[in-house]
Protein backbone atom coordinates (compact mmCIF):
# COMPACT_ATOMS: atom_id res chain seq x y z
CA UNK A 1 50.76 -0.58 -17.89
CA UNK A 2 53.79 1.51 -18.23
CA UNK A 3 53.96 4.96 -19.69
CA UNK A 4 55.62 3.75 -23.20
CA UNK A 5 53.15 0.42 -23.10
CA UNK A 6 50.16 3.56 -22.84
CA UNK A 7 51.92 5.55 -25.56
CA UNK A 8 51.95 2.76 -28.25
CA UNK A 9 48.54 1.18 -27.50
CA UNK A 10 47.07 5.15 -27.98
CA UNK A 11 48.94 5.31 -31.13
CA UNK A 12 47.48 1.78 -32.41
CA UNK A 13 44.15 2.46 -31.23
CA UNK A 14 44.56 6.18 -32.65
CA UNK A 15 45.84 4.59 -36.21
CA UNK A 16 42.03 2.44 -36.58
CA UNK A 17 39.85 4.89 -34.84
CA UNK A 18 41.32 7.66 -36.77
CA UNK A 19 41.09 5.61 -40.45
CA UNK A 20 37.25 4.98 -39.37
CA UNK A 21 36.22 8.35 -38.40
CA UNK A 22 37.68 9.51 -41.55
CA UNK A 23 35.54 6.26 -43.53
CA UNK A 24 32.53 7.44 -41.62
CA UNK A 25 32.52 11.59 -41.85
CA UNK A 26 33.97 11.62 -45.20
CA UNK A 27 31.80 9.25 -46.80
CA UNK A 28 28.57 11.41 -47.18
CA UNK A 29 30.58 13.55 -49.63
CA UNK A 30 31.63 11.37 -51.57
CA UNK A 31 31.82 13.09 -55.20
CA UNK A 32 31.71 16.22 -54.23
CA UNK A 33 33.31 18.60 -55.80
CA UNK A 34 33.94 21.12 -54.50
CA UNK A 35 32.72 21.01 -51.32
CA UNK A 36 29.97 23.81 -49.80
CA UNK A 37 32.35 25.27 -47.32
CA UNK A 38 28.86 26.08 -45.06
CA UNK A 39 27.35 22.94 -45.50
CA UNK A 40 30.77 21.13 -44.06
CA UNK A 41 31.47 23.97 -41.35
CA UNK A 42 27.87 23.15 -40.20
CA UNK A 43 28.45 19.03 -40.43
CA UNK A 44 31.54 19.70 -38.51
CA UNK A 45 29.79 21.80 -35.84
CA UNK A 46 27.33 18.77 -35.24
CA UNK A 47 30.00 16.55 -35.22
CA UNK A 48 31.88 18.27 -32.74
CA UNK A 49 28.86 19.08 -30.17
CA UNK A 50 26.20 16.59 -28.66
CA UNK A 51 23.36 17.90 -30.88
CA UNK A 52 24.03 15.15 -33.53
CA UNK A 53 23.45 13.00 -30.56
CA UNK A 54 20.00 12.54 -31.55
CA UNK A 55 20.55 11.05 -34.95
CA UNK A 56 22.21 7.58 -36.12
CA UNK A 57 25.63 6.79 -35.79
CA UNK A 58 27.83 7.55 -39.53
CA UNK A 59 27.87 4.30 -41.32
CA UNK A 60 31.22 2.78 -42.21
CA UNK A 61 31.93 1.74 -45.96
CA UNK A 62 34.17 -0.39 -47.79
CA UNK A 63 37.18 0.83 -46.33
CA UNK A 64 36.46 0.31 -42.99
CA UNK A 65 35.27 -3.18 -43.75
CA UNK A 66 38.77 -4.63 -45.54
CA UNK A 67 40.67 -3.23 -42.84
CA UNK A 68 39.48 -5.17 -40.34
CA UNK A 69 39.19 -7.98 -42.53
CA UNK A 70 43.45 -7.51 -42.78
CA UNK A 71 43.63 -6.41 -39.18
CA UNK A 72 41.58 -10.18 -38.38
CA UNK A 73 43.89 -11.65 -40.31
CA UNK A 74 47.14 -10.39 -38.70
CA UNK A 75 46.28 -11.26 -35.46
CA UNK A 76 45.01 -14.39 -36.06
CA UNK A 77 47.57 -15.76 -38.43
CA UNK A 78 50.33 -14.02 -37.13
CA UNK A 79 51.66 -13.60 -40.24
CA UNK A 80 50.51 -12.34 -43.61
CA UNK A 81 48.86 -15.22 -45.06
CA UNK A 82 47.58 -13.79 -48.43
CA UNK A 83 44.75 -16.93 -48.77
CA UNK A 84 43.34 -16.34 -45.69
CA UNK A 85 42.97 -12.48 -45.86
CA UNK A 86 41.38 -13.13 -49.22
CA UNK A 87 38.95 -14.89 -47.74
CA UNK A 88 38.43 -12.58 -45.11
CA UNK A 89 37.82 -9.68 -47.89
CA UNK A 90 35.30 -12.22 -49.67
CA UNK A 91 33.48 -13.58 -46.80
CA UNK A 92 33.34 -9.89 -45.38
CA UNK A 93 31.82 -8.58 -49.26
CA UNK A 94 29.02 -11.21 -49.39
CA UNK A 95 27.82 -10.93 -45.37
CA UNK A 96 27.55 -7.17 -46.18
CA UNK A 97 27.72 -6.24 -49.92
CA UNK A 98 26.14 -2.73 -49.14
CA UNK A 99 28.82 -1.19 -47.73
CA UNK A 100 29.94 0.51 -51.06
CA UNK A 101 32.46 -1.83 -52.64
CA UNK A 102 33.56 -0.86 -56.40
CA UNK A 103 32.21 -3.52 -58.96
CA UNK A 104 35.88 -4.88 -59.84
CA UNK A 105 37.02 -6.06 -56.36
CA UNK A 106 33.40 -7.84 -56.20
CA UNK A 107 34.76 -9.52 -59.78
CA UNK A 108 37.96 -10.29 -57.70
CA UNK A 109 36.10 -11.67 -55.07
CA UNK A 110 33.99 -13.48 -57.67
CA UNK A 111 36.30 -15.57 -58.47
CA UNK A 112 38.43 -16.25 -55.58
CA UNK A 113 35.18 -17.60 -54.48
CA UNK A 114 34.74 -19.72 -57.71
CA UNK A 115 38.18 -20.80 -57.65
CA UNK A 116 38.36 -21.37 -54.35
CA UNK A 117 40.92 -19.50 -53.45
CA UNK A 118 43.56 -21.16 -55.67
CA UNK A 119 46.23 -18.85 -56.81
CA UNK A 120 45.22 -15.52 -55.06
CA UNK A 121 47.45 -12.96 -56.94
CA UNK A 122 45.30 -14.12 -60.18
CA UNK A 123 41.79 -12.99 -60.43
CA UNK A 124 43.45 -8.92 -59.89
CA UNK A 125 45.85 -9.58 -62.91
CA UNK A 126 42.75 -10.18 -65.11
CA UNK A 127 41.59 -6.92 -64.63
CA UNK A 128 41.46 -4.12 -67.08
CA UNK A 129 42.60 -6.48 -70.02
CA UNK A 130 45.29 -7.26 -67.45
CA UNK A 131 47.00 -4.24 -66.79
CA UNK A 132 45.58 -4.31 -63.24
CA UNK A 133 44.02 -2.01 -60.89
CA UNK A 134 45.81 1.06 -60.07
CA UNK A 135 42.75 2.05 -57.12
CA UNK A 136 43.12 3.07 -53.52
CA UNK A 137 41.60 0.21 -52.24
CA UNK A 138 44.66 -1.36 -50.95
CA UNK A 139 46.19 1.19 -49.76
CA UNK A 140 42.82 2.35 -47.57
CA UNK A 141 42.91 -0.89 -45.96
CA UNK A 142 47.21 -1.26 -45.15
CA UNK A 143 46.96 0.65 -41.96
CA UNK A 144 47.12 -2.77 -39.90
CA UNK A 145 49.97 -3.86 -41.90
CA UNK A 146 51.80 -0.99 -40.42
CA UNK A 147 50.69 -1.71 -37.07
CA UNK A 148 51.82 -4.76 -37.23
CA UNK A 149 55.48 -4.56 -38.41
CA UNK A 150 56.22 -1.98 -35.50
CA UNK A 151 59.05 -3.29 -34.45
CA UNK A 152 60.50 -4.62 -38.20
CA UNK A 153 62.73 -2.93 -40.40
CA UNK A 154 60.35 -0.88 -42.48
CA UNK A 155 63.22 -1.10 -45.49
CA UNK A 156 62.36 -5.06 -46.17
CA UNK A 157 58.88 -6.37 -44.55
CA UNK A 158 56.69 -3.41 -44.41
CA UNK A 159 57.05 -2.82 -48.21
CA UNK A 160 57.04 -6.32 -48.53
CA UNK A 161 53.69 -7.58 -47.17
CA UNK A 162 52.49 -4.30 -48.56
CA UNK A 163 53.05 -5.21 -51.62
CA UNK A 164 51.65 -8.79 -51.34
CA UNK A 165 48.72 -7.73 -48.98
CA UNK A 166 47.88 -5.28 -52.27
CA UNK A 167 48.48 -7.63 -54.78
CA UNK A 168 45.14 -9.77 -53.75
CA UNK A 169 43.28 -7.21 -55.38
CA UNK A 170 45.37 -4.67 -57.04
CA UNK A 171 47.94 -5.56 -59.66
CA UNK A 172 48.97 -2.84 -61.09
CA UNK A 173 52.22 -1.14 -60.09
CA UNK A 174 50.74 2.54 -59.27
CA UNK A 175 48.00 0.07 -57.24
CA UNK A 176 50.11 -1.55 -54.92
CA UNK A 177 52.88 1.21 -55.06
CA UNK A 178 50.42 3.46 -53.21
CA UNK A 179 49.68 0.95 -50.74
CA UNK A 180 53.31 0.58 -49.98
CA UNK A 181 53.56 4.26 -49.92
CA UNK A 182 50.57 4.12 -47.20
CA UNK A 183 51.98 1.78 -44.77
CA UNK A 184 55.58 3.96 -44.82
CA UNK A 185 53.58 6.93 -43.91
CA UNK A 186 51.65 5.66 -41.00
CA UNK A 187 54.54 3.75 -39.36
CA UNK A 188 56.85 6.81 -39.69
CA UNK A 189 54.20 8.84 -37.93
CA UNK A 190 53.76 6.00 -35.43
CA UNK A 191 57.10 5.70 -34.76
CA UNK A 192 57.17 9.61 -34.16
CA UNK A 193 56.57 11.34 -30.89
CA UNK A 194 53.45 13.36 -30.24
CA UNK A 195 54.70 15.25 -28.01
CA UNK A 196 57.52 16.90 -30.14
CA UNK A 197 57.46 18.68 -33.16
CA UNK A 198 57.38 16.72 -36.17
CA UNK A 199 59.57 18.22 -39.65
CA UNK A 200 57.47 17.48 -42.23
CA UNK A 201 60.44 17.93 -44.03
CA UNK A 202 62.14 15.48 -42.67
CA UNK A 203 59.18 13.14 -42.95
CA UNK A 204 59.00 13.58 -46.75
CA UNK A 205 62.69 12.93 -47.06
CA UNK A 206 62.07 9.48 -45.22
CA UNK A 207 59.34 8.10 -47.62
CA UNK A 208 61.25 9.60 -50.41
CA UNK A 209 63.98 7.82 -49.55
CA UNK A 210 62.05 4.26 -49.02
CA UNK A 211 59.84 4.93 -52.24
CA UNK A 212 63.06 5.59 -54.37
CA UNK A 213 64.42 2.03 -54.34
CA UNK A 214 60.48 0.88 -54.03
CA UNK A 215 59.71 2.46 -57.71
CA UNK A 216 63.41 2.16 -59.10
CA UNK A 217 62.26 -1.37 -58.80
CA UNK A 218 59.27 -1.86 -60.44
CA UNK A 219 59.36 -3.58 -63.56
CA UNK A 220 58.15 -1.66 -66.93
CA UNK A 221 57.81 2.05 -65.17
CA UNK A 222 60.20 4.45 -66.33
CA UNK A 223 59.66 6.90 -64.00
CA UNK A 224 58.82 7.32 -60.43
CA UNK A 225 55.49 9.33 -60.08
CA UNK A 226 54.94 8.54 -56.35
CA UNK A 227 58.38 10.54 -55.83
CA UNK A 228 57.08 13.02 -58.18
CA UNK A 229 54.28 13.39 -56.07
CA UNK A 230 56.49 13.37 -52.78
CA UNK A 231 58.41 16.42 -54.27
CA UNK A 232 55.52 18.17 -54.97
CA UNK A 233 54.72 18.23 -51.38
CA UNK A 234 58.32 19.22 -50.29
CA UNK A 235 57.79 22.39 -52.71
CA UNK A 236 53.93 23.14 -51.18
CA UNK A 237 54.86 22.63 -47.59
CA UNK A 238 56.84 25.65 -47.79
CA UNK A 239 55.72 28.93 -45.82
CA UNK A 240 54.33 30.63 -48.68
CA UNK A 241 52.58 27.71 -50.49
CA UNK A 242 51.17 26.55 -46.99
CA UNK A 243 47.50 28.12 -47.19
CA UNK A 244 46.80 26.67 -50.77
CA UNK A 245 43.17 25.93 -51.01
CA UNK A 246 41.30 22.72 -50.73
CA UNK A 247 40.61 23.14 -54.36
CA UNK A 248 43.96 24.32 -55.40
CA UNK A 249 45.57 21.09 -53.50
CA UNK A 250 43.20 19.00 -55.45
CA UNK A 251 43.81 19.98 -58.41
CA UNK A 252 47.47 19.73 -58.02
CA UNK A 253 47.73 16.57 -55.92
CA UNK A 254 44.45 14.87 -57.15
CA UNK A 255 41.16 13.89 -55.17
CA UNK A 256 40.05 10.89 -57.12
CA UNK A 257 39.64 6.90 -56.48
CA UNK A 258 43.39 6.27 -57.88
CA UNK A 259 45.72 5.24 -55.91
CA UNK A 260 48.63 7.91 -57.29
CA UNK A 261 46.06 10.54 -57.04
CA UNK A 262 45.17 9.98 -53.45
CA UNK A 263 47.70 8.43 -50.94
CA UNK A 264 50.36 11.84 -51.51
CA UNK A 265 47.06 14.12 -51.23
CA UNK A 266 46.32 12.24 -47.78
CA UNK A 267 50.47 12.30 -46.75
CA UNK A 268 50.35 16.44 -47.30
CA UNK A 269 46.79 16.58 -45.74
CA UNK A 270 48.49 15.59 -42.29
CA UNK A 271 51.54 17.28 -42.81
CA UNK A 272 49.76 20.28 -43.69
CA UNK A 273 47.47 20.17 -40.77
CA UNK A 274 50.60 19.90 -37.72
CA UNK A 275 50.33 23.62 -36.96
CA UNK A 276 47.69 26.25 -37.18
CA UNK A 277 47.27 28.27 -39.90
CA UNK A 278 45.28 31.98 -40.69
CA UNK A 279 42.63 30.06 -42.42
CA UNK A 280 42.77 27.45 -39.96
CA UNK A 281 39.32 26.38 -38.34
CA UNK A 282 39.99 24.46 -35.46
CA UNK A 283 42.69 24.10 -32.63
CA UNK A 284 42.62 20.54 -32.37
CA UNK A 285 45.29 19.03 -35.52
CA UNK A 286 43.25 15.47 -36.04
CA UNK A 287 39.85 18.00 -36.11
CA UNK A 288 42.19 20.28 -38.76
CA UNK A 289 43.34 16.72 -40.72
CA UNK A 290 39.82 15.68 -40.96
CA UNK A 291 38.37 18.98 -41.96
CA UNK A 292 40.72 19.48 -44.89
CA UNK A 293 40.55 16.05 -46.09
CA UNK A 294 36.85 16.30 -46.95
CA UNK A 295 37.06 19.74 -48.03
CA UNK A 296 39.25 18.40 -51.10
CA UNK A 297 35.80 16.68 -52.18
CA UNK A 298 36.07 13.36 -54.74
CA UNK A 299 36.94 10.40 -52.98
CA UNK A 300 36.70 11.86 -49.77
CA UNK A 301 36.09 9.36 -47.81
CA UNK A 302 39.12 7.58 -48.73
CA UNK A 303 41.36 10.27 -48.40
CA UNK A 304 39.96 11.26 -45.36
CA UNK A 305 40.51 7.52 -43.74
CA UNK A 306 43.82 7.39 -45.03
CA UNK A 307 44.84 10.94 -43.50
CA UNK A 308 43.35 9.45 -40.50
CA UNK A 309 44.81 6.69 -39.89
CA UNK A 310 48.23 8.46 -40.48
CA UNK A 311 47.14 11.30 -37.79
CA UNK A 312 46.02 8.75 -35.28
CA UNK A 313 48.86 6.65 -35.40
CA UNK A 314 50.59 10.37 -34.24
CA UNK A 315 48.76 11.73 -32.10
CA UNK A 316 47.10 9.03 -30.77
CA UNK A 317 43.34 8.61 -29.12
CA UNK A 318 44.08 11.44 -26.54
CA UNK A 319 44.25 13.62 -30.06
CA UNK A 320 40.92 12.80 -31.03
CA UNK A 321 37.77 14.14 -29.52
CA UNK A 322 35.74 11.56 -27.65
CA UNK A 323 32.68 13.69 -29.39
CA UNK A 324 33.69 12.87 -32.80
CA UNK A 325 35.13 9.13 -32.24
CA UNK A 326 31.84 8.37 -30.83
CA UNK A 327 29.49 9.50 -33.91
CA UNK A 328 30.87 6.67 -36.13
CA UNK A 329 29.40 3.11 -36.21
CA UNK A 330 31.26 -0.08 -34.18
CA UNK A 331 33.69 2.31 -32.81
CA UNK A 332 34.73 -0.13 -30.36
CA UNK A 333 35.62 -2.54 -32.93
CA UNK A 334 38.29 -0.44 -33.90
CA UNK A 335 39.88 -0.21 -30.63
CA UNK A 336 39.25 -4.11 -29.85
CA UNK A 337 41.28 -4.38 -32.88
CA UNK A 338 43.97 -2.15 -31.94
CA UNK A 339 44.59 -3.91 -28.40
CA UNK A 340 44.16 -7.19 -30.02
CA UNK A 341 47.38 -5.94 -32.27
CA UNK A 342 49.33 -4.78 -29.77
CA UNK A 343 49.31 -7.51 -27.96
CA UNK A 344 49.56 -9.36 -31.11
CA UNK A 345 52.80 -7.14 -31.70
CA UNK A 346 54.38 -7.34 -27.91
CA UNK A 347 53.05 -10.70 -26.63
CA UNK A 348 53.13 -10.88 -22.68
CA UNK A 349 55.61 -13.65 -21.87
CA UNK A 350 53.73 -16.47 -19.92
């Protein structure tokens, strides 16, 4: 395998083991808010040390679940085939319903059972008297999407099968927006190199730029609050606003199960986390990313996942401790996964 081939199959596999660990540690949070700084300093010592060893592995929820279910789908189709990843979700919801799904993707799921899978845009545009979700569930699960369109142009298919990948369950604007947002995130920091250093500057100007034209487009919103959001990062990224509290961030950039109130917290969370800080914790970055992301408390295993998978698809597996990737259930799923989409992505020419 040559040294680039190595490079992009760590990133891949870093992308899904990094949006599980976050699933996995984040989840017994949950709702928190705010989070007892000993009680996490001490879960994060056991983590990070063989003494938790002697318990079970962390459970994955919901988000881990859907995105394999999308991940499946990729590599089997080849394609996005919208029908068949609804399936996927449905089939995956009633083998294991316990896994901590909200109760209006199991109405989705419902009734693209019911219906049997005719028209699968349609059960998520009955929700909420038909204004749609605007959740994080799609965007939690788009990591593979990313993965997949490596080698595209992000400006036309990654937004695009985004959008429609998001649209099986999430139908309103700020629902699928956020996944879109997602996917740009994690392929810009998977099309980064590890080994330099990253601007988060620069990286904010990129999805500004993409997300501009994405929300100048969407029918019926008048503004653009994912580039609101984007901006607010620009201005808290700055030396002086760099050390802003878990709570602080929160409050500002939102901790909760909506998409707008989510995806930018988990962009800043590993843009924030690149270099050390005074009040840092931990030398290693993806430790750092994972730290902070629970710390905010709410939805934290969401946020977490979705900071992870961004981290991992920059640093990579070699940026993860071996410690923490093996605490969480079916870890080698995750990495099956990620070789099974890389070869998906650069078949081997018979």
């Amino acid at each position: 395998m040559s040294a680039v081939s190595t490079l992009i199959t760590g990133k891949f596999r870093g992308c899904l083991v990094g949006s599980l660990l976050g699933d996995c540690l984040g989840a017994p949070f949950e709702g928190d808010f705010p989070v007892s700084k000993t009680v996490l300093t001490k879960y994060f010592t056991n983590v990070l040390t063989n003494e938790s060893d002697k318990g079970p592995l962390k459970p994955y929820t919901d988000d881990t679940a859907m995105t394999r279910s999308v991940a499946q789908s990729l590599i089997e189709r080849r394609m996005l085939d919208c029908q068949d990843m609804a399936k996927r979700f449905t089939e995956e919801y009633f083998k294991q319903p316990k896994r901590g799904y909200g109760f209006n993707v199991v109405d989705v799921f419902k009734a693209l059972k019911a219906r049997n899978y005719d028209n699968v845009f349609q059960p998520a545009k009955e929700l909420f008297s038909g204004c749609g979700s605007y959740g994080n569930g799609a965007a939690m699960r788009v990591a593979p999407v990313a993965l997949f369109c490596y080698k595209q142009d992000k400006e036309t298919l990654i937004k695009q099968m985004a959008r429609q990948s998001a649209q099986i369950t999430h139908a309103h604007p700020n629902g699928y927006n956020g996944a879109i947002l997602q996917a740009l995130a994690v392929h810009e920091a998977l099309k980064a190199d590890p080994g330099s250093n990253l601007d988060p500057f620069s990286f904010i100007d990129s999805l500004l730029t993409n997300m501009e034209s994405v929300e100048g487009a969407t029918e019926g919103e008048d503004e653009k609050p994912y580039c609101k959001s984007l901006n607010v990062i620009k201005h808290i990224l700055r030396p002086e606003d760099k050390d802003m509290t878990p709570e602080e961030v929160a409050v500002l950039l939102g901790n909760n199960i909506s998409a707008l109130k989510s995806v930018p917290t988990a962009v800043y969370v590993f843009l924030k986390n690149l270099e050390t800080s005074e009040s840092s914790e931990y030398e290693n970055p993806f430790v750092r990313t994972m730290h902070f992301s629970i710390s905010l408390g709410g939805d934290t295993d969401t946020i977490a996942s979705m900071a992870g998978s961004i981290a991992g698809a920059f640093y990579g597996t070699n940026g993860i401790p071996e410690l923490m990737q093996n605490k969480c259930e079916d870890l080698h799923v995750s990495l099956h996964l990620a070789d099974q989409l890389v070869e998906t992505v650069f078949p081997v020419a018979s």
